[in-house]
Protein backbone atom coordinates (compact mmCIF):
# COMPACT_ATOMS: atom_id res chain seq x y z
CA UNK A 1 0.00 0.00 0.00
CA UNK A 2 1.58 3.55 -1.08
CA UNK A 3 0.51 7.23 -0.11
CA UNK A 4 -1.11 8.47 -3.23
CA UNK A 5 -1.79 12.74 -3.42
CA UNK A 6 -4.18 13.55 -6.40
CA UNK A 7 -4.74 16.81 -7.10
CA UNK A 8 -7.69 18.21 -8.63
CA UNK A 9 -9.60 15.44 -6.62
CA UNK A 10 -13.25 17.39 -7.05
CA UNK A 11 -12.99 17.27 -10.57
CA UNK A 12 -14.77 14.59 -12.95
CA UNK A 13 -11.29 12.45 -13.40
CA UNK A 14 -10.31 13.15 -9.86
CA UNK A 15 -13.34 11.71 -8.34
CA UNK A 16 -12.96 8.37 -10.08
CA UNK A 17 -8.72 8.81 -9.58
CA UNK A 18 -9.80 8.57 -5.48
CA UNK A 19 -12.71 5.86 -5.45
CA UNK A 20 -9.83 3.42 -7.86
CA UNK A 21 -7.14 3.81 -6.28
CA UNK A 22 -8.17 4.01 -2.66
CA UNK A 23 -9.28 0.52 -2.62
CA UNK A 24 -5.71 -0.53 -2.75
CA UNK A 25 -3.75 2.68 -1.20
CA UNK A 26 -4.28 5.94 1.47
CA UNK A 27 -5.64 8.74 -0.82
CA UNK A 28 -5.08 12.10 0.48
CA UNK A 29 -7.16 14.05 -2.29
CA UNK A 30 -6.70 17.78 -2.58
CA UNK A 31 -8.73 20.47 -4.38
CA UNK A 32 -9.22 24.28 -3.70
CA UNK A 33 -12.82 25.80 -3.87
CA UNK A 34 -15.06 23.10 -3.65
CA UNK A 35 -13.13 20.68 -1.12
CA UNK A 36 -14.30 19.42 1.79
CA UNK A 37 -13.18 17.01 4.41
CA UNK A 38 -11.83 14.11 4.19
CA UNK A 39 -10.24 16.49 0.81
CA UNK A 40 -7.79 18.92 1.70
CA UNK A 41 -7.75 22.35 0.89
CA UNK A 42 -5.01 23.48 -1.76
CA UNK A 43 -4.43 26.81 -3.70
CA UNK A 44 -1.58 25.37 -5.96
CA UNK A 45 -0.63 28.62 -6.98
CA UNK A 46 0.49 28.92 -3.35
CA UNK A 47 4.07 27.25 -3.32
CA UNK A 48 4.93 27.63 0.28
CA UNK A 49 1.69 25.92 1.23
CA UNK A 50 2.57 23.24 -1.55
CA UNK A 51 5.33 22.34 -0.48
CA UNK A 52 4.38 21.94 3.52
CA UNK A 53 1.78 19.25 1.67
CA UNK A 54 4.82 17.55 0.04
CA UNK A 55 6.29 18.21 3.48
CA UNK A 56 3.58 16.87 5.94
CA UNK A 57 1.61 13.89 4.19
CA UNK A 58 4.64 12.70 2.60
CA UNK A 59 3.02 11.17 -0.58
CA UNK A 60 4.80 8.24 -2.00
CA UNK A 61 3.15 8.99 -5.86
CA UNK A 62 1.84 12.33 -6.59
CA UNK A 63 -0.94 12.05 -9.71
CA UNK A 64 -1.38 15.79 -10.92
CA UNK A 65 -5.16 16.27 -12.19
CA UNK A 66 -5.71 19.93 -11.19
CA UNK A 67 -5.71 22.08 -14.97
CA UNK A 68 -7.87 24.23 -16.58
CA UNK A 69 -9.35 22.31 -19.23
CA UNK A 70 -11.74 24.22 -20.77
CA UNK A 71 -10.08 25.25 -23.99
CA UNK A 72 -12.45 28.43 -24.81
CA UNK A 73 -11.63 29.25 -21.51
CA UNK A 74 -7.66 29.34 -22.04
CA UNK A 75 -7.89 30.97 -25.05
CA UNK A 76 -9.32 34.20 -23.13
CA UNK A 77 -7.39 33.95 -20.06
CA UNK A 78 -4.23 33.34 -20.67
CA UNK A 79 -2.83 34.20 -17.64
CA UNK A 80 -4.82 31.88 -15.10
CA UNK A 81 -4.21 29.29 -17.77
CA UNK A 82 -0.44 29.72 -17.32
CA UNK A 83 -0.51 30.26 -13.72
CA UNK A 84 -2.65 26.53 -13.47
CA UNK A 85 -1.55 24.59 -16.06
CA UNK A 86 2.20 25.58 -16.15
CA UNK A 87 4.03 27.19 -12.98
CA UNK A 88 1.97 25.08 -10.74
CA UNK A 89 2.99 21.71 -12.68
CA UNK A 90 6.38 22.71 -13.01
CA UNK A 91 6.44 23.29 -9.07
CA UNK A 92 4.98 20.34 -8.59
CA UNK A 93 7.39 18.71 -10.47
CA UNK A 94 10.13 20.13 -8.78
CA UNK A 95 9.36 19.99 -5.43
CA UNK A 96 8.61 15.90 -5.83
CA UNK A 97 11.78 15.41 -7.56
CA UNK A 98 13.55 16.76 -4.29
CA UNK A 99 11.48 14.34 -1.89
CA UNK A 100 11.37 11.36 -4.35
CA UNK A 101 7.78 11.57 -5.01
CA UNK A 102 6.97 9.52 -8.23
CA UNK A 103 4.23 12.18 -10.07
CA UNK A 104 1.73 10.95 -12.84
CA UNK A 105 0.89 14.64 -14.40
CA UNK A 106 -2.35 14.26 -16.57
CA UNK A 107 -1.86 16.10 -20.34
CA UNK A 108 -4.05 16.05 -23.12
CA UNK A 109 -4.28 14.61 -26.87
CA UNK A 110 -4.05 18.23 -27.73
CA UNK A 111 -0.39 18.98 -27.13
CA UNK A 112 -1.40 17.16 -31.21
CA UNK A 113 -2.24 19.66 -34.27
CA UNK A 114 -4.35 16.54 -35.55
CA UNK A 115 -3.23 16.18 -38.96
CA UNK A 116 -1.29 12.88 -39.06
CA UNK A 117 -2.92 10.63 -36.98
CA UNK A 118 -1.92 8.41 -34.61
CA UNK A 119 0.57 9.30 -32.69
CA UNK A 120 2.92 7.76 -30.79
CA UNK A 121 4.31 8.66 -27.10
CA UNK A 122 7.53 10.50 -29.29
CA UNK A 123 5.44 12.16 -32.29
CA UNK A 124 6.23 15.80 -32.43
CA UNK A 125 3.84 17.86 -30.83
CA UNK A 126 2.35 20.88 -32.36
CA UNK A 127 -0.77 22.83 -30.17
CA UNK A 128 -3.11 24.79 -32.21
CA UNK A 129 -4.75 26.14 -29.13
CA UNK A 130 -3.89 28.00 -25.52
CA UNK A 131 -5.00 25.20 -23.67
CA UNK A 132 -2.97 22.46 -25.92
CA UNK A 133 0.19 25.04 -25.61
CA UNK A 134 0.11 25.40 -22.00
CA UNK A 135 0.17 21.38 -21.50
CA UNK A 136 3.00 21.27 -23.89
CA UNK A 137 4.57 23.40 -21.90
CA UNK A 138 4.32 21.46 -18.88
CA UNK A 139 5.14 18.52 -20.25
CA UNK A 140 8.13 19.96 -21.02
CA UNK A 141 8.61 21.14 -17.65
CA UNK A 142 7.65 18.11 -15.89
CA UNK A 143 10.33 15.98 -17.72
CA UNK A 144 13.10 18.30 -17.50
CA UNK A 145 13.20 18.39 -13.87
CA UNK A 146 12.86 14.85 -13.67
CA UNK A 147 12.97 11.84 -16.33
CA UNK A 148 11.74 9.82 -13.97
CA UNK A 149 8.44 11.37 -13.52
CA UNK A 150 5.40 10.37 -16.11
CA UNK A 151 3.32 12.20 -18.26
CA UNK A 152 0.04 10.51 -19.09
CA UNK A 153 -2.27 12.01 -22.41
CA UNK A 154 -5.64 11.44 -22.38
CA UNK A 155 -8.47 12.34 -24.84
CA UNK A 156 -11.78 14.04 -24.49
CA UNK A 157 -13.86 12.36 -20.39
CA UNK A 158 -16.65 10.88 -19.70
CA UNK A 159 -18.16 9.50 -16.62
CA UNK A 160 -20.13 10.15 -13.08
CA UNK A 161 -20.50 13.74 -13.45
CA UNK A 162 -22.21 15.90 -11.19
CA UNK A 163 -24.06 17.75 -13.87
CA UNK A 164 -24.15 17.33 -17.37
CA UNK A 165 -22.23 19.97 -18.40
CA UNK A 166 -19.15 18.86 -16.77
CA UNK A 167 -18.14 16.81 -19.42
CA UNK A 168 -18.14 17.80 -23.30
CA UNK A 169 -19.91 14.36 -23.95
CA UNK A 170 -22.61 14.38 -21.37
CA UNK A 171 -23.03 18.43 -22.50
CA UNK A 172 -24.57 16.97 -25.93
CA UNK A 173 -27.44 15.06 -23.70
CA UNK A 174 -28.36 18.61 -22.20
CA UNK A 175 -27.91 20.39 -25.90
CA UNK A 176 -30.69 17.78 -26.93
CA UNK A 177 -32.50 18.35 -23.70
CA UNK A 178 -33.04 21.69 -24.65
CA UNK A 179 -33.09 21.36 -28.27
CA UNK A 180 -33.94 18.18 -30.01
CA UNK A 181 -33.48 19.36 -33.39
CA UNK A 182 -29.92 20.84 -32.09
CA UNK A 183 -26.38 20.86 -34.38
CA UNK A 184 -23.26 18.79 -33.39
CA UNK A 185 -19.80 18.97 -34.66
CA UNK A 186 -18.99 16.47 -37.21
CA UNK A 187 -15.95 17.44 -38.26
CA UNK A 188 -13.24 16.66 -34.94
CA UNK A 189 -12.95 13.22 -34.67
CA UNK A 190 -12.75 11.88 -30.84
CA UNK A 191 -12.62 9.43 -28.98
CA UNK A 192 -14.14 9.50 -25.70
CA UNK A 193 -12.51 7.54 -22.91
CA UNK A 194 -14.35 6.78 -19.63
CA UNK A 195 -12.59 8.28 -15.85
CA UNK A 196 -12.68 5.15 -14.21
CA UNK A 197 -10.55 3.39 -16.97
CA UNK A 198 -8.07 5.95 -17.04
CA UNK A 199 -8.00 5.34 -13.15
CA UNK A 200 -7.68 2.19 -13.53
CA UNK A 201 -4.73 2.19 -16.08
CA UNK A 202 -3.03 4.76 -12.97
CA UNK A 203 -3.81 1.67 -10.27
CA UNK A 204 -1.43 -0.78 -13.15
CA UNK A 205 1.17 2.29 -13.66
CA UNK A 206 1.19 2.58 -9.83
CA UNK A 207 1.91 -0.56 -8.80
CA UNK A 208 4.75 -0.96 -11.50
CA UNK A 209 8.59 -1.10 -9.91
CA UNK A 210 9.66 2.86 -10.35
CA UNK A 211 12.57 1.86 -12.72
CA UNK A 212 10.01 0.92 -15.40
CA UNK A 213 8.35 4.27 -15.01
CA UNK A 214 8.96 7.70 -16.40
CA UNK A 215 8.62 9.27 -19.86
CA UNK A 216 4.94 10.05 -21.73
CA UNK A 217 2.09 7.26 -22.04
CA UNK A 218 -1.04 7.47 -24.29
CA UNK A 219 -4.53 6.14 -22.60
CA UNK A 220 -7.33 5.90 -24.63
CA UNK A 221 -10.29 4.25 -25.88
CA UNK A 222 -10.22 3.67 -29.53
CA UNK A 223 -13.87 4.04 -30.45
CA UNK A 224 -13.88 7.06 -32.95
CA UNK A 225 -17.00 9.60 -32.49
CA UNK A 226 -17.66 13.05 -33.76
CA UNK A 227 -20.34 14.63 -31.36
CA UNK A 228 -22.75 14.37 -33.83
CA UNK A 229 -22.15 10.68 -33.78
CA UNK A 230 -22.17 10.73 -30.44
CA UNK A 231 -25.69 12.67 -30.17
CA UNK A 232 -26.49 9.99 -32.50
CA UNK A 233 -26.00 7.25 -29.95
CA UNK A 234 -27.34 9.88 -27.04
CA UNK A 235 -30.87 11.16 -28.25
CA UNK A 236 -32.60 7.20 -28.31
CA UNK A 237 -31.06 7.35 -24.85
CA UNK A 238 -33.49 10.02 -23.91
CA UNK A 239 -36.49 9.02 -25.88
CA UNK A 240 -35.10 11.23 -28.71
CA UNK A 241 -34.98 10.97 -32.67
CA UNK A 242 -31.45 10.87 -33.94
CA UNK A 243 -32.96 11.22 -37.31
CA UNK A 244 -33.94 15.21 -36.79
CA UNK A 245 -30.19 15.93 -35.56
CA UNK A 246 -28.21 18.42 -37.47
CA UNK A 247 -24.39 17.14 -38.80
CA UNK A 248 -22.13 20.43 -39.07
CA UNK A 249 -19.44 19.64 -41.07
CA UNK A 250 -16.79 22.11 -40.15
CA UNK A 251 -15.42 23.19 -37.05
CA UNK A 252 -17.95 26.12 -34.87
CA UNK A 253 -16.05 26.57 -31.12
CA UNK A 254 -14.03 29.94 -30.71
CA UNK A 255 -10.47 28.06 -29.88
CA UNK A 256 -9.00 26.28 -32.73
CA UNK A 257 -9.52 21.92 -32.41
CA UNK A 258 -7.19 19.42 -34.17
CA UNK A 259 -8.82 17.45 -36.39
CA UNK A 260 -7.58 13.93 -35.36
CA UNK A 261 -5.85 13.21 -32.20
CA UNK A 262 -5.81 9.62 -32.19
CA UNK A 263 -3.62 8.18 -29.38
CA UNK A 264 -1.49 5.15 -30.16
CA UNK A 265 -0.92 3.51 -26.43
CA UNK A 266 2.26 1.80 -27.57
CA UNK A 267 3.86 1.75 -24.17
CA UNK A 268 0.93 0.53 -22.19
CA UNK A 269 0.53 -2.20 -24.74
CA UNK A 270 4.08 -3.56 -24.37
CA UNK A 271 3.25 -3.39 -20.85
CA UNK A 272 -0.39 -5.43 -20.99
CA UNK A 273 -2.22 -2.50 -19.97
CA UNK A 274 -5.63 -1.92 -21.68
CA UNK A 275 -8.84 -0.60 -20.10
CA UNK A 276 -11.77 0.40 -22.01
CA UNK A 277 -15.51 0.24 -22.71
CA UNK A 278 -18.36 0.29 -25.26
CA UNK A 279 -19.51 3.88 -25.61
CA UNK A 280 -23.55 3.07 -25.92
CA UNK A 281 -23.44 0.79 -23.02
CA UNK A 282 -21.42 3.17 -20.90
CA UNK A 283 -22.72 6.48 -21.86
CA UNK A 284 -26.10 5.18 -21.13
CA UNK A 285 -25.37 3.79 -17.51
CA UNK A 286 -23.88 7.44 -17.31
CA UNK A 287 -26.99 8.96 -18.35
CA UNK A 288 -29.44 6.75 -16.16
CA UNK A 289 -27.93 8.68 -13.10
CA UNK A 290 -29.49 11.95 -14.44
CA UNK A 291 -33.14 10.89 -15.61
């Protein structure tokens, strides 16, 4: 059993991080705003009270969730973006490197400008957005001050949210909700990857000897969806016609979106790691929480 920190521990992929792993290890789960006990209150911008964290719970593995992950968002606030997303990772990273702290920081299949899909762990990485930018940024950050530490890209979440809207799949149930005539994207292909099986690739990583560790793995599902084919699968879900839906064929959000991220896992293949789901089955057990 290890000490496990996870950071952004309120959040949709921090939630399921904590009920994985904690089966199997102590969880001390941070998050700023909306934690509350057992969770432990963090402002990671704050790097004295980061590092008397680090200091007094001692983590064994540090798995860094906490980001601002809204891309529209990044675009118009670059500076909380950087503040987030970079300095605080690159702290992080530091400050665990000093106390040999193993730290799992969570990127995105949009460090990727989409265009020649898939890509490997050591394709070249090329952001067309803020919020793809500042991850490759702290990517870069994270490895430089320490090989040692891992960098794990994931594509667009799905799972137990709260509320619809805290996922851009579940969103499309409320857009039909609302609208069941509405227009979905389908031009950006995805392909959306359930919390609890990137948590559960973590609990493998985890429990792997730290020599075999370090370095940039892919985790994803490899079940590829626009969101109009995904509102396709949604709308019988809710009683809907997926016949009246409207396909846009061109991108229509403010930030810029690659067109094809795919993520090769080549790492976690050689290493017999694979956890993933059927989208319609598991989107609708999703759903059924919020009839």
């Amino acid at each position: 059993m290890q000490t496990i920190a996870i950071t952004g521990a309120t959040g949709l992929l921090g939630r399921a991080l904590v009920k994985v792993l904690e089966k199997q290890h102590t969880i001390i789960g941070c998050g700023f705003r909306r934690a509350a006990p057992p969770l432990v209150s963090l402002d990671l911008s704050d790097q004295q009270a980061v590092n008397a964290f680090l200091d007094q719970y001692a983590p064994d593995v540090l798995i860094h969730a906490a980001a601002e992950r809204k891309p529209d968002v990044c675009e118009t606030d670059h500076t909380q973006t950087l503040a987030l997303n970079v300095a605080a990772s690159e702290h992080l990273a530091t400050q665990c490197s000093q106390r040999g702290i193993r730290l799992f920081f969570i990127s995105t299949d949009y460090v990727f400008d989409g265009t020649q899909p898939p890509y490997t762990e050591q394709a070249h990485t090329n952001p067309l957005n803020f919020y793809g930018q500042s991850k490759q940024q702290a990517e870069q950050a994270v490895l430089s001050s320490d090989p040692s530490h891992s960098v794990i890209r994931v594509p667009v979440l799905y799972g137990d949210v709260e509320y619809l809207a805290e996922s851009a799949v579940t969103v499309i149930a409320e857009q039909l909700k609302l609208n069941a005539k509405s227009a979905h994207d389908d031009w950006a292909i995805r392909f959306p990857t359930h919390v609890e099986d990137i948590a559960l690739t973590l609990a493998d990583l985890v429990a792997l000897p730290a020599e075999k560790l370090g370095g940039i793995y892919h985790v994803s599902d490899n079940q590829a969806m626009t969101k109009y084919q995904m509102a396709r699968t949604i709308a019988p879900l809710l009683g809907l016609d997926g016949e009246q839906l409207i396909a846009v064929p061109e991108p229509t959000q403010s930030a810029a979106r690659p067109h094809n991220c795919a993520l090769q896992d080549t790492r976690l293949h050689l290493l017999g790691i694979t956890h993933q789901r059927e989208f319609g089955a598991a989107i609708a057990a999703v759903l059924a929480r919020h009839e």
